[in-house]
PDB file of N, CA and C in Angstrom:
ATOM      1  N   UNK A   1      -6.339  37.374 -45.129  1.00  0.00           N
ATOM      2  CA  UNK A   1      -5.702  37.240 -43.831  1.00  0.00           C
ATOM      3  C   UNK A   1      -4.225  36.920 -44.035  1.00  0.00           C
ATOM      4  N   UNK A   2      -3.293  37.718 -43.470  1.00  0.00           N
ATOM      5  CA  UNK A   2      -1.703  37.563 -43.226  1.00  0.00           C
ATOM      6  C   UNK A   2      -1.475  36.172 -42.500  1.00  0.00           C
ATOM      7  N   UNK A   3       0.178  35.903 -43.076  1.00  0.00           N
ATOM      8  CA  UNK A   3       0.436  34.901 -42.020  1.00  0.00           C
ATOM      9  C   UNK A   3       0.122  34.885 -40.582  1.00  0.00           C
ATOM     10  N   UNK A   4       0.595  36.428 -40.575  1.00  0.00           N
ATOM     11  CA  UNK A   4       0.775  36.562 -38.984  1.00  0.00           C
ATOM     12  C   UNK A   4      -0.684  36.475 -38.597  1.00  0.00           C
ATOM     13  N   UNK A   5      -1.593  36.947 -38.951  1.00  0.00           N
ATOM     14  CA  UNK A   5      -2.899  37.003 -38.339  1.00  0.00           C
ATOM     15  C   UNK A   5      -3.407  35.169 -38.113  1.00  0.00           C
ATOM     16  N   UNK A   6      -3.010  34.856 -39.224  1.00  0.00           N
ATOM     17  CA  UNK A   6      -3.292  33.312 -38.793  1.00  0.00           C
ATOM     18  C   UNK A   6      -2.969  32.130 -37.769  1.00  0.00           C
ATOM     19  N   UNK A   7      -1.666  32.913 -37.276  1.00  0.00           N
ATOM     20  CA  UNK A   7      -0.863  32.566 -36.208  1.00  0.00           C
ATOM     21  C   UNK A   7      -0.652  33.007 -34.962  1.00  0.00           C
ATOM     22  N   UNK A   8      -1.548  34.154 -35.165  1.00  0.00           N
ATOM     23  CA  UNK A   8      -2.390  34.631 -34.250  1.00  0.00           C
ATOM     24  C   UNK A   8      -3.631  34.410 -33.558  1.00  0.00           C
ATOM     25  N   UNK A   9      -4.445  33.789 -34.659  1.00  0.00           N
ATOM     26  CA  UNK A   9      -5.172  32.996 -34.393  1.00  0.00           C
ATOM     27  C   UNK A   9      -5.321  31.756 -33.526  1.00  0.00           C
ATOM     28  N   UNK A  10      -4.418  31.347 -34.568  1.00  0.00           N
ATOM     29  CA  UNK A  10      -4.305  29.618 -33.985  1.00  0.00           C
ATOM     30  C   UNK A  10      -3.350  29.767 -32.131  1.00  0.00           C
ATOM     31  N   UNK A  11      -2.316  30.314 -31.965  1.00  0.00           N
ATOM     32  CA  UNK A  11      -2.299  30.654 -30.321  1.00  0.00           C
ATOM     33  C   UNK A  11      -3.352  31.211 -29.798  1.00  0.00           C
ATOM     34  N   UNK A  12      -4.349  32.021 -30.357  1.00  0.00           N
ATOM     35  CA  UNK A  12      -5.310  32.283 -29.278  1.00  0.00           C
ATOM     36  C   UNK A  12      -6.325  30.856 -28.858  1.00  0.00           C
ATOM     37  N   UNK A  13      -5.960  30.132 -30.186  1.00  0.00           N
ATOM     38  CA  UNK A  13      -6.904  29.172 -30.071  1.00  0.00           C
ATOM     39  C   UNK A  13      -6.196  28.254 -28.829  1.00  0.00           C
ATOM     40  N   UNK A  14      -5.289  27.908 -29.111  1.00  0.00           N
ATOM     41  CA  UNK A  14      -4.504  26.763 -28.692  1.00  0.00           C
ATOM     42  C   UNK A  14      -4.672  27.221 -26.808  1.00  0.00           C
ATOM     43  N   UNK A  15      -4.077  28.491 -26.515  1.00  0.00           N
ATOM     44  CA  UNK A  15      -4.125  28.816 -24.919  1.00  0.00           C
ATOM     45  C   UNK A  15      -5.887  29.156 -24.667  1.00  0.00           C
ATOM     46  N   UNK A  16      -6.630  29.193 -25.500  1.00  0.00           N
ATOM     47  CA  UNK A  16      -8.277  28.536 -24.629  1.00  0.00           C
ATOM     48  C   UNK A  16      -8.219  27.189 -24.485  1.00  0.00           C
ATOM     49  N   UNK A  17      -8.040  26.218 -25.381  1.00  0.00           N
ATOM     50  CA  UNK A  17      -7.970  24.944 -25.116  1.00  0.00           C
ATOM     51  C   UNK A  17      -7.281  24.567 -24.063  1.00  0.00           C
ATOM     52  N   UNK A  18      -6.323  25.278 -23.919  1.00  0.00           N
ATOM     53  CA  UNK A  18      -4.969  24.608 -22.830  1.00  0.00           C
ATOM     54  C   UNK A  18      -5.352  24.954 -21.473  1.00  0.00           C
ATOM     55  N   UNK A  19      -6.268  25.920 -21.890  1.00  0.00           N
ATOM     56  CA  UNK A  19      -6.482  26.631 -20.608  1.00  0.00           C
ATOM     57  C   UNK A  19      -7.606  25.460 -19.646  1.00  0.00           C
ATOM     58  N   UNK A  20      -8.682  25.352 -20.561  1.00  0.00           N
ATOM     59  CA  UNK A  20      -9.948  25.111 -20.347  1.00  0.00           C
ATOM     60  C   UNK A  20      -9.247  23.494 -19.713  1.00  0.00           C
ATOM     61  N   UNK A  21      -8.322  22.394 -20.767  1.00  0.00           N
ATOM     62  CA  UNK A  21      -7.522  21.049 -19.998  1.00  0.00           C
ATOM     63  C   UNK A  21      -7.216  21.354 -19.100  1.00  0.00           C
ATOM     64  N   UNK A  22      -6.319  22.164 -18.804  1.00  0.00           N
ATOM     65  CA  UNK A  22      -5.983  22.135 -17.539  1.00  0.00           C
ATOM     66  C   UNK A  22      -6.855  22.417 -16.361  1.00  0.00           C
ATOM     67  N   UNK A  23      -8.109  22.929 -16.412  1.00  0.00           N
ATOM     68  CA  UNK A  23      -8.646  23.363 -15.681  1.00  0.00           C
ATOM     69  C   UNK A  23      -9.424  21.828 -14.750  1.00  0.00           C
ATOM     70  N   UNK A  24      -9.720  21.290 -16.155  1.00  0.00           N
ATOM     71  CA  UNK A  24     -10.719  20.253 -16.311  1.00  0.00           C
ATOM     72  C   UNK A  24      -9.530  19.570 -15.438  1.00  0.00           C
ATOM     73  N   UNK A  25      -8.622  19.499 -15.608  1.00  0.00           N
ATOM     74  CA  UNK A  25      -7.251  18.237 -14.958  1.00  0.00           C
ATOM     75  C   UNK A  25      -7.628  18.350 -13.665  1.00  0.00           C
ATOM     76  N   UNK A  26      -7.001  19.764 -13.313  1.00  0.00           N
ATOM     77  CA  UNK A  26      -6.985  20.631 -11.693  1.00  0.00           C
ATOM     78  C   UNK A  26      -7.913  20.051 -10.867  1.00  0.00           C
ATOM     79  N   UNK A  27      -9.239  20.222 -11.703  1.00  0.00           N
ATOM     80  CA  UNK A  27     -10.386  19.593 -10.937  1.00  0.00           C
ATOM     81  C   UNK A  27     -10.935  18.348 -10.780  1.00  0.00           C
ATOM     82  N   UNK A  28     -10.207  17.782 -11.519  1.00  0.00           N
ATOM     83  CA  UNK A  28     -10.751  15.895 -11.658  1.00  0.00           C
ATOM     84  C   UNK A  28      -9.623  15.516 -10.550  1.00  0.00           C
ATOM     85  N   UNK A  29      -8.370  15.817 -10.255  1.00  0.00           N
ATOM     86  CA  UNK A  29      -7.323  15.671  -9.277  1.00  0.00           C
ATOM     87  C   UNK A  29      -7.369  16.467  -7.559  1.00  0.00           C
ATOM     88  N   UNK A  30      -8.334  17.192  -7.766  1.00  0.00           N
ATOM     89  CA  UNK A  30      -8.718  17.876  -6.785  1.00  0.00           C
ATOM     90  C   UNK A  30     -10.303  17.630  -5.864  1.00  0.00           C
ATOM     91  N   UNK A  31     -10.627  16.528  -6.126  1.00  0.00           N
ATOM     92  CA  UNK A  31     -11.610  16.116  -5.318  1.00  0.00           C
ATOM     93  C   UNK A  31     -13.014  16.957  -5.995  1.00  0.00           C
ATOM     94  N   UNK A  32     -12.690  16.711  -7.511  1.00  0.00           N
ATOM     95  CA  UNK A  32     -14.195  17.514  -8.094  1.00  0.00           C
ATOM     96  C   UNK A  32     -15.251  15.977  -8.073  1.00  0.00           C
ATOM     97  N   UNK A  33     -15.977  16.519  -8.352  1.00  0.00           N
ATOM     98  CA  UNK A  33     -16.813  15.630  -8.391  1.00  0.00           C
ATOM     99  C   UNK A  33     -16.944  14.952  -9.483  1.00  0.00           C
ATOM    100  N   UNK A  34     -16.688  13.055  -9.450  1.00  0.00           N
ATOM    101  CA  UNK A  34     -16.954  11.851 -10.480  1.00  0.00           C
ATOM    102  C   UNK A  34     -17.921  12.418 -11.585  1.00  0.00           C
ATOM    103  N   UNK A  35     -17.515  12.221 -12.656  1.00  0.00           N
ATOM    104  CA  UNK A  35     -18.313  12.394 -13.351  1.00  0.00           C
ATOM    105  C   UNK A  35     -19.449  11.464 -13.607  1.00  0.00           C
ATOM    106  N   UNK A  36     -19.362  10.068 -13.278  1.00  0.00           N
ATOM    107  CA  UNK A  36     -20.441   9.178 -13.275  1.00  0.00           C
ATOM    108  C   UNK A  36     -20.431   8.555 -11.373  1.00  0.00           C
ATOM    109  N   UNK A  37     -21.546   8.247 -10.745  1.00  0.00           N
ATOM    110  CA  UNK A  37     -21.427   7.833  -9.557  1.00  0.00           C
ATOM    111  C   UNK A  37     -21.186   6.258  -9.929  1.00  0.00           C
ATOM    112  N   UNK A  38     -20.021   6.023  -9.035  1.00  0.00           N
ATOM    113  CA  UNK A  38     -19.685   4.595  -9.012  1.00  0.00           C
ATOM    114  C   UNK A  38     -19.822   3.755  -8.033  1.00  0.00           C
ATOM    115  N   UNK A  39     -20.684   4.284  -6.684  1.00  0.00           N
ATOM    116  CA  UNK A  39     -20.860   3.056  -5.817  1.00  0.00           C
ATOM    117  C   UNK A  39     -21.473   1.770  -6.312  1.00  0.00           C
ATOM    118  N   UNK A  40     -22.085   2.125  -7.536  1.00  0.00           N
ATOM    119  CA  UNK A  40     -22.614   0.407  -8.100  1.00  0.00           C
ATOM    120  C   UNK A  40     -21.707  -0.044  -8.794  1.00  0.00           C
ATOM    121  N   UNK A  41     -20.879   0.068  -8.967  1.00  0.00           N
ATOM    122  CA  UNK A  41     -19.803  -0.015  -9.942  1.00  0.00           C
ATOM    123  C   UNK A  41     -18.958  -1.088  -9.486  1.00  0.00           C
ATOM    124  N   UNK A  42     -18.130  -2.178 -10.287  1.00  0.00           N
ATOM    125  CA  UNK A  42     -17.500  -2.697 -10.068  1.00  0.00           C
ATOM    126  C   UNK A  42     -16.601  -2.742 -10.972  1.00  0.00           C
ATOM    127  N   UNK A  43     -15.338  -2.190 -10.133  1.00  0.00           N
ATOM    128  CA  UNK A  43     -13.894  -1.806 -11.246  1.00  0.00           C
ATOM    129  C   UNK A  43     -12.650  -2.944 -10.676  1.00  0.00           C
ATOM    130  N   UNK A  44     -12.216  -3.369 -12.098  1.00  0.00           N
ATOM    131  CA  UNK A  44     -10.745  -4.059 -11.688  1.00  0.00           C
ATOM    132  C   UNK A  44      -9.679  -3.404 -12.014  1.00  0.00           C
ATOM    133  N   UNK A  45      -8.571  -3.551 -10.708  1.00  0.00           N
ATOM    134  CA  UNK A  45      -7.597  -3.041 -11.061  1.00  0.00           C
ATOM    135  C   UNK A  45      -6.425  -3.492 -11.193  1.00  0.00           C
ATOM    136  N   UNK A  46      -5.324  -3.416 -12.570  1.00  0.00           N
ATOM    137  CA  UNK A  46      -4.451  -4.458 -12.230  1.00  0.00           C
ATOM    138  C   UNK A  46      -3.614  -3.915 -11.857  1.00  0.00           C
ATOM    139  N   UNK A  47      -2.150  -4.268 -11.386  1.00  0.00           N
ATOM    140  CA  UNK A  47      -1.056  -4.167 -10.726  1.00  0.00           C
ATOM    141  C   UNK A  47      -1.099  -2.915  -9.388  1.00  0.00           C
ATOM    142  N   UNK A  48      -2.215  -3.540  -8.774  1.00  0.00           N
ATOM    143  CA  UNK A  48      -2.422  -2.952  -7.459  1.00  0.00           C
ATOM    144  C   UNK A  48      -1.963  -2.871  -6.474  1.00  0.00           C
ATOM    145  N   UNK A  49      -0.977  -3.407  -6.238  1.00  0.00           N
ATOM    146  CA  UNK A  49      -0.234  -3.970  -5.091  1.00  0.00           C
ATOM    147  C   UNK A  49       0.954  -2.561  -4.770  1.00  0.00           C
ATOM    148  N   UNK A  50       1.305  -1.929  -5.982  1.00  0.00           N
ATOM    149  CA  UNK A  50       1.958  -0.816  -6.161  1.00  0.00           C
ATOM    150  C   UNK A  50       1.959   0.174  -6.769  1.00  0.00           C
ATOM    151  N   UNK A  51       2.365   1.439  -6.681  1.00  0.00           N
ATOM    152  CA  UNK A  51       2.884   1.869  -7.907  1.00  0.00           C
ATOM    153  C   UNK A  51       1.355   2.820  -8.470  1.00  0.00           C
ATOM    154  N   UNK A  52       0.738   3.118  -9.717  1.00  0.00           N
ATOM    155  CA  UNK A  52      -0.066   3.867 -10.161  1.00  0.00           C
ATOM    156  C   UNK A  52      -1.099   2.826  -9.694  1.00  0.00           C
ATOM    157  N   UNK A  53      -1.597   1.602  -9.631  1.00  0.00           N
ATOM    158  CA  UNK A  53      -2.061   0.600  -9.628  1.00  0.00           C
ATOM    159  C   UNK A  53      -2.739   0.888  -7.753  1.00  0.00           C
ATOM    160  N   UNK A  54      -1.866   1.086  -7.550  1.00  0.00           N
ATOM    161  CA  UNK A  54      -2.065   1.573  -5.848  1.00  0.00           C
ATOM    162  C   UNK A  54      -2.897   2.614  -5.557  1.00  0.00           C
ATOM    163  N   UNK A  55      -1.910   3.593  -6.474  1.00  0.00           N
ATOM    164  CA  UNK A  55      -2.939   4.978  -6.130  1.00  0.00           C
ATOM    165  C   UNK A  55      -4.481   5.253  -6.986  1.00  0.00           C
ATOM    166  N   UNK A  56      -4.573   4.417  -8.311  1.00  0.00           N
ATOM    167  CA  UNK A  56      -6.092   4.889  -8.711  1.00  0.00           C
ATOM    168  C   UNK A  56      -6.770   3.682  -7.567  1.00  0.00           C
ATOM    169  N   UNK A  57      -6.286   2.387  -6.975  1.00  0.00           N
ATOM    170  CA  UNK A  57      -7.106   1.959  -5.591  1.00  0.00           C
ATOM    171  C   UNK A  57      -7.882   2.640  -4.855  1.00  0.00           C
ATOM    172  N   UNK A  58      -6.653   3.458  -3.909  1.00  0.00           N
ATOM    173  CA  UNK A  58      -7.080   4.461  -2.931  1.00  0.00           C
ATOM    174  C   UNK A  58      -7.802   5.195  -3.603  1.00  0.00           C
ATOM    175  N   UNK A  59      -7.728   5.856  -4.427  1.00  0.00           N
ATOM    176  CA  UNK A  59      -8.389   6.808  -5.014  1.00  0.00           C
ATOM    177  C   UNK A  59      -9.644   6.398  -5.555  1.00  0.00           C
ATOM    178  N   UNK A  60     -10.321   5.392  -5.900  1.00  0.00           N
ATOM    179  CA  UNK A  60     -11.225   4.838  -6.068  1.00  0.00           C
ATOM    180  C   UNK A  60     -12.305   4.307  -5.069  1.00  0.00           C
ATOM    181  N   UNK A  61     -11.178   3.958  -4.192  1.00  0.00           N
ATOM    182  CA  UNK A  61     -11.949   2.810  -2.776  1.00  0.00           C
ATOM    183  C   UNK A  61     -12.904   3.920  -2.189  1.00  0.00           C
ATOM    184  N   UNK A  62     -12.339   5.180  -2.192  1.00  0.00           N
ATOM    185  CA  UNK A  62     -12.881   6.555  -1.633  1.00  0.00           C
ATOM    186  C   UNK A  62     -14.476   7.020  -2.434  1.00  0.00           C
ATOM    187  N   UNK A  63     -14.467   6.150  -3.616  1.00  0.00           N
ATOM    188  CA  UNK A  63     -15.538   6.692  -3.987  1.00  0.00           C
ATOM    189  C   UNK A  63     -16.714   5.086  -4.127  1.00  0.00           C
ATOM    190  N   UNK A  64     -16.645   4.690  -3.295  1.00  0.00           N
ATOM    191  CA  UNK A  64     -17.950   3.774  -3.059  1.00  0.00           C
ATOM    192  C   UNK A  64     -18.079   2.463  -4.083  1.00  0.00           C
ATOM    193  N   UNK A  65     -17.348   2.221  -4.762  1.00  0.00           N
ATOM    194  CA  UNK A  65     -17.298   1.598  -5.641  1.00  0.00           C
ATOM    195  C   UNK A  65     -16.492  -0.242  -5.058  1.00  0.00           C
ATOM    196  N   UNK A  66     -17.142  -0.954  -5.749  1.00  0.00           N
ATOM    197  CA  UNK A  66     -16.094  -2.448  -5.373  1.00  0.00           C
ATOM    198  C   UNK A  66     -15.229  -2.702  -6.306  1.00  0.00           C
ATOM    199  N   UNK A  67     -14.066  -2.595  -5.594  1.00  0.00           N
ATOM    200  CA  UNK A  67     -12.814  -2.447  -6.462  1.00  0.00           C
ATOM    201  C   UNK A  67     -12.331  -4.506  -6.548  1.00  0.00           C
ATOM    202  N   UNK A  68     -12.108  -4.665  -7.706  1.00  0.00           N
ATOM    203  CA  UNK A  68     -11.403  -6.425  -7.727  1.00  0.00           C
ATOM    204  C   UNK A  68      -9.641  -5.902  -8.110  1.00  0.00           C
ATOM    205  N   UNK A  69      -8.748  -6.398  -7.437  1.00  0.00           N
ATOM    206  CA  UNK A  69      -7.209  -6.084  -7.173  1.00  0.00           C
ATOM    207  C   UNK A  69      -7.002  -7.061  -7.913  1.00  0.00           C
ATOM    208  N   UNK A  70      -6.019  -6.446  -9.006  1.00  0.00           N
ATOM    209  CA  UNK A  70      -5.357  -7.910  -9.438  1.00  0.00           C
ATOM    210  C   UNK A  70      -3.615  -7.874  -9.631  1.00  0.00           C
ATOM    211  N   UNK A  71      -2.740  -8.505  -9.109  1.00  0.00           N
ATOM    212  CA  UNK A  71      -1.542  -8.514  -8.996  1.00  0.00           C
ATOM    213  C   UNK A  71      -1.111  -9.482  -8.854  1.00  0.00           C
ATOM    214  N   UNK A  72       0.263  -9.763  -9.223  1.00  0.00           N
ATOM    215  CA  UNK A  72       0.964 -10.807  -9.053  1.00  0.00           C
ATOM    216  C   UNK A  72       1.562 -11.227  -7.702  1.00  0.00           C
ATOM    217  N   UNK A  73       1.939  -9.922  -7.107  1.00  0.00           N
ATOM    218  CA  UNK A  73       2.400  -9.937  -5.611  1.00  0.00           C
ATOM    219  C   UNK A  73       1.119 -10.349  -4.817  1.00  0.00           C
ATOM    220  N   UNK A  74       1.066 -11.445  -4.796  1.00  0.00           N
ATOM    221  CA  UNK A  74      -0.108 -11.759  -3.566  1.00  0.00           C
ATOM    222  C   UNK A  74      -0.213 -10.995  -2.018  1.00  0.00           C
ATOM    223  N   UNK A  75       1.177 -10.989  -1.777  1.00  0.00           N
ATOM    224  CA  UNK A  75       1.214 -10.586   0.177  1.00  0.00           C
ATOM    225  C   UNK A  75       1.012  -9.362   0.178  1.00  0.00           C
ATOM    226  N   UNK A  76       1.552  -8.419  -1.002  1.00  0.00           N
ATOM    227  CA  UNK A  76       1.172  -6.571  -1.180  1.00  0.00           C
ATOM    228  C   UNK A  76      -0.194  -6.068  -1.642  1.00  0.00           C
ATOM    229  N   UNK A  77      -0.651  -7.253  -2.593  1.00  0.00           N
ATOM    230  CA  UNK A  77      -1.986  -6.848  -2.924  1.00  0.00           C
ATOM    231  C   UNK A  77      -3.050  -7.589  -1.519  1.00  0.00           C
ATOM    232  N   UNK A  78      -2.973  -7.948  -0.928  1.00  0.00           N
ATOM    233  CA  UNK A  78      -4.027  -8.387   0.212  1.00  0.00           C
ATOM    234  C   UNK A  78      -3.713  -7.349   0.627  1.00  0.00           C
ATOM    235  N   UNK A  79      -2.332  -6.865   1.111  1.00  0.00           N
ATOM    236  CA  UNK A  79      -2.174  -5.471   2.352  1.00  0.00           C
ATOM    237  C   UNK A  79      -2.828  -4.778   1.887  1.00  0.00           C
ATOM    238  N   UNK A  80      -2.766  -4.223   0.343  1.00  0.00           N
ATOM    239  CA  UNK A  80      -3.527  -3.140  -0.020  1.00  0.00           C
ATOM    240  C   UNK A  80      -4.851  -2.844   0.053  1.00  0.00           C
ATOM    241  N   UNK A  81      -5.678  -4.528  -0.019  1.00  0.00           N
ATOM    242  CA  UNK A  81      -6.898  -4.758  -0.268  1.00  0.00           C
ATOM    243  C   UNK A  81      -7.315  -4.368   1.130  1.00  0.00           C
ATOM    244  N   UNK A  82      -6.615  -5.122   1.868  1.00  0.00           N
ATOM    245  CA  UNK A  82      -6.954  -4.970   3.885  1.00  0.00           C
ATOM    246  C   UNK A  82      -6.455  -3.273   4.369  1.00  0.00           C
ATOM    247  N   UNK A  83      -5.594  -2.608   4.040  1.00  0.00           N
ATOM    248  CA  UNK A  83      -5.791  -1.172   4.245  1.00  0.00           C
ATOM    249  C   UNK A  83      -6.947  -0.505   3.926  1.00  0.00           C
ATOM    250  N   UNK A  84      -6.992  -0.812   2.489  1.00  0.00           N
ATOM    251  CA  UNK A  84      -8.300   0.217   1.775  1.00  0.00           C
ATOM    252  C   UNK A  84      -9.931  -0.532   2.375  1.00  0.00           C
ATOM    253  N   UNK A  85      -9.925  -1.790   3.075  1.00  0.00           N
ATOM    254  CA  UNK A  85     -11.262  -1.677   3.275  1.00  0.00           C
ATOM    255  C   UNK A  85     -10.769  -1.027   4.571  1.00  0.00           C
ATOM    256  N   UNK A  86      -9.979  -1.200   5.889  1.00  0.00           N
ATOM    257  CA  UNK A  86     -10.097  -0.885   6.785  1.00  0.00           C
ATOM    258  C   UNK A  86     -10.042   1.015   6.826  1.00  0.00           C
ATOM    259  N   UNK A  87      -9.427   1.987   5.400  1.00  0.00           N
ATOM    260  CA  UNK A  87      -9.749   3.281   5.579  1.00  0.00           C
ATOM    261  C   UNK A  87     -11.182   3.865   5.185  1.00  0.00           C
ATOM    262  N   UNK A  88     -11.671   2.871   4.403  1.00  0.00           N
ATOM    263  CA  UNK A  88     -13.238   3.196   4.272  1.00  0.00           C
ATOM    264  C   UNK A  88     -14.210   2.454   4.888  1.00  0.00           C
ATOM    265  N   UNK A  89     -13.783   1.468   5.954  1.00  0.00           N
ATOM    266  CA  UNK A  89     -14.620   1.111   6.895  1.00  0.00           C
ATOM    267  C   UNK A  89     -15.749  -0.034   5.772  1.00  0.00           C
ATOM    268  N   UNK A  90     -15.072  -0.617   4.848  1.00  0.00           N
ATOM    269  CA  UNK A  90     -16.166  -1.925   4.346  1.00  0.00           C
ATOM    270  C   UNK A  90     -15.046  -2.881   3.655  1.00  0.00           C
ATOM    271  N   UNK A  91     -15.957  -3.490   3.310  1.00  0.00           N
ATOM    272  CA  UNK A  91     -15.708  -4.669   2.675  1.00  0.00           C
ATOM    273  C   UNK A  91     -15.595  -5.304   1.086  1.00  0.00           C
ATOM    274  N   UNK A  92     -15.560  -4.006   0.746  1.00  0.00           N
ATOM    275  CA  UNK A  92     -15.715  -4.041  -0.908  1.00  0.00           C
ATOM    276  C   UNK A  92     -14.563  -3.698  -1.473  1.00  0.00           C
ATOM    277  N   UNK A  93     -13.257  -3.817  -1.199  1.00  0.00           N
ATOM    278  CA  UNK A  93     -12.223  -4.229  -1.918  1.00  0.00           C
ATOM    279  C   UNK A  93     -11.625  -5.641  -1.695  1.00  0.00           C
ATOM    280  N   UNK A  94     -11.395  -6.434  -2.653  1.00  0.00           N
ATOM    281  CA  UNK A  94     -11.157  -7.400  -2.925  1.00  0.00           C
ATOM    282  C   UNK A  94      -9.706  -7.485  -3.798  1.00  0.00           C
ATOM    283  N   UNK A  95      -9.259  -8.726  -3.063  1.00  0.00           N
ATOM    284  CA  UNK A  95      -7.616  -9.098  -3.882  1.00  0.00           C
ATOM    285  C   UNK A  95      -7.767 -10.242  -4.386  1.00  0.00           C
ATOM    286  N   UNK A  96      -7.013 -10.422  -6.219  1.00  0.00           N
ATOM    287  CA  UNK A  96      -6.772 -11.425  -6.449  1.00  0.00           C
ATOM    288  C   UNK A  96      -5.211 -11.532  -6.981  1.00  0.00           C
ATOM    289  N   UNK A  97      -4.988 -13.273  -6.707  1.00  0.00           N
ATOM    290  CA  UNK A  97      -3.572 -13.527  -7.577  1.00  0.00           C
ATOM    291  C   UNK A  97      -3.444 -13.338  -9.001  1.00  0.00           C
ATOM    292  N   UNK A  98      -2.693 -12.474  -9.749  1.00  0.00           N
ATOM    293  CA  UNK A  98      -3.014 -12.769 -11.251  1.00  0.00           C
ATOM    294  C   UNK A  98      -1.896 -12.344 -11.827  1.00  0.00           C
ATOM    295  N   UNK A  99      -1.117 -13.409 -13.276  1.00  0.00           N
ATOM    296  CA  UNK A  99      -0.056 -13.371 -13.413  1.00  0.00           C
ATOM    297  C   UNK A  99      -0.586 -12.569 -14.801  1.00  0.00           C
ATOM    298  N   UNK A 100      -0.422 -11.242 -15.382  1.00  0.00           N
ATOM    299  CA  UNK A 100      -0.453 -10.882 -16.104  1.00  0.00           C
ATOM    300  C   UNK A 100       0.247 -10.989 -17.326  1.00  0.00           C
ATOM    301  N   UNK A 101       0.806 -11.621 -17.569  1.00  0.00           N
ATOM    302  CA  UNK A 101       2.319 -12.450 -18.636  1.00  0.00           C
ATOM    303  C   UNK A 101       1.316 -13.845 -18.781  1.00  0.00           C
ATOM    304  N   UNK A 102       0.649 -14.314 -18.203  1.00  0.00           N
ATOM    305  CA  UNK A 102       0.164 -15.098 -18.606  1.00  0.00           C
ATOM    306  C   UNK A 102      -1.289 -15.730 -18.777  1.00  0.00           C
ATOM    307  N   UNK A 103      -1.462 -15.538 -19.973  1.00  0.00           N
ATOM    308  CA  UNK A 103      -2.762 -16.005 -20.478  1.00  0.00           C
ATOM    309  C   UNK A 103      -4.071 -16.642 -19.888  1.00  0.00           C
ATOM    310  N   UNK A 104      -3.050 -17.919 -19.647  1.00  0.00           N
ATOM    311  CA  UNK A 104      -4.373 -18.593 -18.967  1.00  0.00           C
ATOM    312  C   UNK A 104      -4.713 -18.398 -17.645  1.00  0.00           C
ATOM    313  N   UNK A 105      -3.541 -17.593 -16.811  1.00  0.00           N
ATOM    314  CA  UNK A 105      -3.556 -17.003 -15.526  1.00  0.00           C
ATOM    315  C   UNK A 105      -4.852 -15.344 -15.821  1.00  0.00           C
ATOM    316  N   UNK A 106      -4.838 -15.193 -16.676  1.00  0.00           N
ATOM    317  CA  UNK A 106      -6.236 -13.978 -16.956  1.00  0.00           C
ATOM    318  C   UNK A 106      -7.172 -14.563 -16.801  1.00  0.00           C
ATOM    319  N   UNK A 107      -7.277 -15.793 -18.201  1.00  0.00           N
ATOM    320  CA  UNK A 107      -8.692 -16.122 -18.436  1.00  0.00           C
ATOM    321  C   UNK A 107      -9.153 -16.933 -16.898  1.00  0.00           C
ATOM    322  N   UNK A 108      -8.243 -17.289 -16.398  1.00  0.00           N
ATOM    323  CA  UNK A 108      -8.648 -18.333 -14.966  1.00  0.00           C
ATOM    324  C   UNK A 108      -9.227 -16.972 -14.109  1.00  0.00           C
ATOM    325  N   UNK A 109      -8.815 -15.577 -13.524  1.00  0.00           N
ATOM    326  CA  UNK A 109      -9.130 -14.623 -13.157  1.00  0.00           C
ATOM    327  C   UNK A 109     -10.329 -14.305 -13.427  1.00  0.00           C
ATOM    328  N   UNK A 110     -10.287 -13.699 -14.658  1.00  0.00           N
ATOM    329  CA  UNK A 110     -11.924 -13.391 -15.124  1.00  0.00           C
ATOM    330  C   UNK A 110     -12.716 -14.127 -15.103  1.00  0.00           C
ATOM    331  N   UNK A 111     -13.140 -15.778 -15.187  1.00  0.00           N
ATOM    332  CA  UNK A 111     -13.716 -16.678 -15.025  1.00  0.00           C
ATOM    333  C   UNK A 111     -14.410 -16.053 -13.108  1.00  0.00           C
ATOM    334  N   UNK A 112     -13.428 -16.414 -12.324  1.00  0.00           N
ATOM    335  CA  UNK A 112     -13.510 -16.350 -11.177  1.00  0.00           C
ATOM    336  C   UNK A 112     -14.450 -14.763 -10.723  1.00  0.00           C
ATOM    337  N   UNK A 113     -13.874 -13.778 -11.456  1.00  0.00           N
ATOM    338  CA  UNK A 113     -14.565 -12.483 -11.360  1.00  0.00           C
ATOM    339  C   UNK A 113     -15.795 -12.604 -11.948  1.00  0.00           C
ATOM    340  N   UNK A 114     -15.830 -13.122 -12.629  1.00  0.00           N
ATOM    341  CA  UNK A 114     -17.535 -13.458 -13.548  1.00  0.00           C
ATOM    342  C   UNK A 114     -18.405 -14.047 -12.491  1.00  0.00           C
ATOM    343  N   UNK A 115     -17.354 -14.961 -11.945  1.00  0.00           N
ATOM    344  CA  UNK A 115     -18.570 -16.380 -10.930  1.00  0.00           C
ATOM    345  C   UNK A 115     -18.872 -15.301  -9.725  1.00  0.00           C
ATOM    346  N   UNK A 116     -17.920 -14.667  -8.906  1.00  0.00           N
ATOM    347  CA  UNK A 116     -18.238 -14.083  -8.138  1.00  0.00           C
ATOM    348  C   UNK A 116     -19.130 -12.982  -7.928  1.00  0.00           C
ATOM    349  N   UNK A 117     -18.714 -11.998  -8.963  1.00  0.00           N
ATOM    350  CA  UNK A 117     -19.111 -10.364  -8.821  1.00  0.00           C
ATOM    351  C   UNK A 117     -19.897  -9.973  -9.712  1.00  0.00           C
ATOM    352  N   UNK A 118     -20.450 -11.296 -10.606  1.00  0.00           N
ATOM    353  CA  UNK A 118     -21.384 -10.749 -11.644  1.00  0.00           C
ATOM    354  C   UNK A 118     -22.377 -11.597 -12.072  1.00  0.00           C
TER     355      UNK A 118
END
């Protein structure tokens, strides 16, 4: 086999792969269907209050699941928590205070998430 044939190869290889990611992307961003059902699920999310932190929220709250908020901004993460139950009509998003810079401000968090939600 020539260089060229080998490099021929390997792009044919490379644009199936690229092809097939992207496809897989398109559809995980496009309202395909979860790959695992998460209404039993209980996910934390940190820096929720904004930002990417915001949007896997919403994007989560939508799929049945009890989301625990964790942010430092207390007054943005309640709004967020109180929007997203009031667009899915329950009660299963939850806000907490949590200073992520600091240590014992986690372990005090997770303690609290343990006592509560598990």
């Amino acid at each position: 086999m020539s260089v060229i044939q080998i490099i021929i190869v390997y792009v044919e290889l490379f644009c199936v792969l690229f092809k097939h990611w992207f496809w897989d992307l398109f559809e995980l961003f496009t309202s395909g269907s979860p790959l695992k059902k998460l209404n039993s699920e209980i996910i934390l999310i940190t820096g929720a209050a904004s930002g990417l932190g915001k949007g896997v929220a919403q994007r989560l709250a939508h799929l049945g699941c009890t989301l625990v908020l964790w942010d430092v901004d207390e007054v943005n993460n309640a709004r967020v928590a109180e929007e997203l139950n009031n667009a899915t009509n329950s009660k299963r998003i939850h806000a907490m205070k949590c200073d992520l810079t600091n240590r014992e401000s986690i372990y005090e968090c997770a303690r609290q998430v343990n006592r509560i939600y598990l």
